[in-house]
Every structure is written in structure tokens, then in C-alpha cells.
Protein backbone atom coordinates (compact mmCIF):
# COMPACT_ATOMS: atom_id res chain seq x y z
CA UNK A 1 28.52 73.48 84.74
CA UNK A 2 27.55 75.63 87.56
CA UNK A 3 26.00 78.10 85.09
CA UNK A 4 23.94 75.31 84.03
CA UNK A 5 22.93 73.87 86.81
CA UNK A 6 21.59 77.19 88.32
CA UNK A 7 20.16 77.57 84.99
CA UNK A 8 17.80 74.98 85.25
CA UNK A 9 17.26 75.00 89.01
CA UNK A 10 15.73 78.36 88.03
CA UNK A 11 13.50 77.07 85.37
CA UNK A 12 10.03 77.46 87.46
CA UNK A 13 11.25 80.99 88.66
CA UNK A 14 11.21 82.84 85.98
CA UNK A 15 12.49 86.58 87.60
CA UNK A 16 15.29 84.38 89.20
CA UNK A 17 15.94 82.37 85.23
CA UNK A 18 16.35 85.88 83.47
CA UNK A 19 18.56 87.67 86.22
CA UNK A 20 20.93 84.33 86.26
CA UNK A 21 20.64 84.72 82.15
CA UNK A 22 20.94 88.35 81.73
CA UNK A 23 23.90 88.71 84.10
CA UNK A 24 25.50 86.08 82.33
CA UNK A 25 25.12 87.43 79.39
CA UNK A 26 26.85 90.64 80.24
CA UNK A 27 29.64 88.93 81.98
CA UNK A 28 30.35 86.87 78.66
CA UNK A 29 30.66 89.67 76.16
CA UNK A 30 33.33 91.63 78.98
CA UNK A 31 35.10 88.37 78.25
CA UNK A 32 35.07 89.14 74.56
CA UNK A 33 32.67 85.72 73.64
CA UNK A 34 31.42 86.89 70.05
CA UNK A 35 28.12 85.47 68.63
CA UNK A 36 29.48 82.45 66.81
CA UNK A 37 30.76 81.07 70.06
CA UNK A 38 27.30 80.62 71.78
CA UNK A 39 26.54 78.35 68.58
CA UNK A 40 29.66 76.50 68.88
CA UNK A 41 29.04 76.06 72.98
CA UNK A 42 25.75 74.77 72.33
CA UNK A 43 26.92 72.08 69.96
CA UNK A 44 29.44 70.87 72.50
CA UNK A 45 27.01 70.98 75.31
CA UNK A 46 24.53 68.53 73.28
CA UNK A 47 27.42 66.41 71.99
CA UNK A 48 28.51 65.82 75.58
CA UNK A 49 25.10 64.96 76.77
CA UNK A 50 24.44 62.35 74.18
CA UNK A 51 27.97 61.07 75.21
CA UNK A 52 27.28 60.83 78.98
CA UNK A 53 23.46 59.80 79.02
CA UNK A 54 24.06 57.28 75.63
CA UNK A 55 20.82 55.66 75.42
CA UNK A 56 18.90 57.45 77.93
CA UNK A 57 19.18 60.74 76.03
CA UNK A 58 16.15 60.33 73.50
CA UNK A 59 15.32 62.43 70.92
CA UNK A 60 12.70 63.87 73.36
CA UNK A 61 15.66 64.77 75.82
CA UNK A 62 17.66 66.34 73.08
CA UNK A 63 14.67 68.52 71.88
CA UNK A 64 14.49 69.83 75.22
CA UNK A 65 17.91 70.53 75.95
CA UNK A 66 18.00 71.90 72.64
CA UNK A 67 14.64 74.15 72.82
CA UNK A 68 16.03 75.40 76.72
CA UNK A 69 19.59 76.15 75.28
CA UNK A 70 18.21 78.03 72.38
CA UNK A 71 16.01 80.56 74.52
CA UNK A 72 18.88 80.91 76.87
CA UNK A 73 21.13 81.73 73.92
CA UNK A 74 18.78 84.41 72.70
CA UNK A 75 18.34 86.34 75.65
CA UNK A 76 22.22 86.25 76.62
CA UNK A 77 23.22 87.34 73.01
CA UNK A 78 20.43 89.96 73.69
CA UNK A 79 21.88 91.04 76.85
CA UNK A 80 25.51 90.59 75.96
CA UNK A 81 24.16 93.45 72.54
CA UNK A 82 26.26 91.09 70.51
């Protein structure tokens, strides 16, 4: 949750976002994370938001979360050369 939370406190600096994404990245695939667990991650990381927000995470909310973990995904796959 950390990861997260840095994550998106670094949204509006975007040299600070890709460092924090990149790095991560790299430390994941040292830990042997393969491809299929980034997809499995980000299901569990939307089911738990629509379990702790309940009503108050719209479809709007979800799109976002969704749309931010998607790029983040991307470029950590990228950087992990998974």
C-alpha cells in the first residue's frame, strides 16, 4: 500500500511517477513476479476498492483506478523486461 500511495502522490510529477515505477519494476522481476501476476494484482487491487469504498466507488472511480493501474502496469512490465 505504500507503493501505491507514493504512486499516486507522484501523479503531477511525472520524473518522480516513472523513477517510483521503473524502480519498482526492477525490484519485482529480482523477486521472480512473472507477467501474469501484474494482471492478477490488478484484479485484487480493484476488487478491494469496490469492497472498501461500496457505493462511493462509481464506475467513474473504477475507470480511473483502472486506466492509472494499467499505465503503471505497462511501464513496470517494461522495466521489469518481462
Amino acid at each position: 500500500m505504500d507503493m501505491i500511495a507514493a504512486i499516486v502522490g507522484a501523479l503531477d510529477k511525472r520524473e518522480i511517477f516513472q523513477s517510483i515505477i521503473s524502480y519498482s519494476g526492477r525490484q519485482h522481476a529480482q523477486f521472480g513476479v512473472k507477467r501474469a501476476h501484474f494482471v492478477a494484482f490488478g484484479d485484487a487491487l480493484l476488487w478491494s476498492l469496490e469492497r472498501q469504498f461500496g457505493a462511493a466507488f462509481t464506475p467513474e472511480l473504477k475507470q480511473a483506478w483502472s486506466a492509472l493501474y494499467d499505465a503503471v502496469q505497462r511501464e513496470m512490465i517494461r522495466a521489469a523486461r518481462i
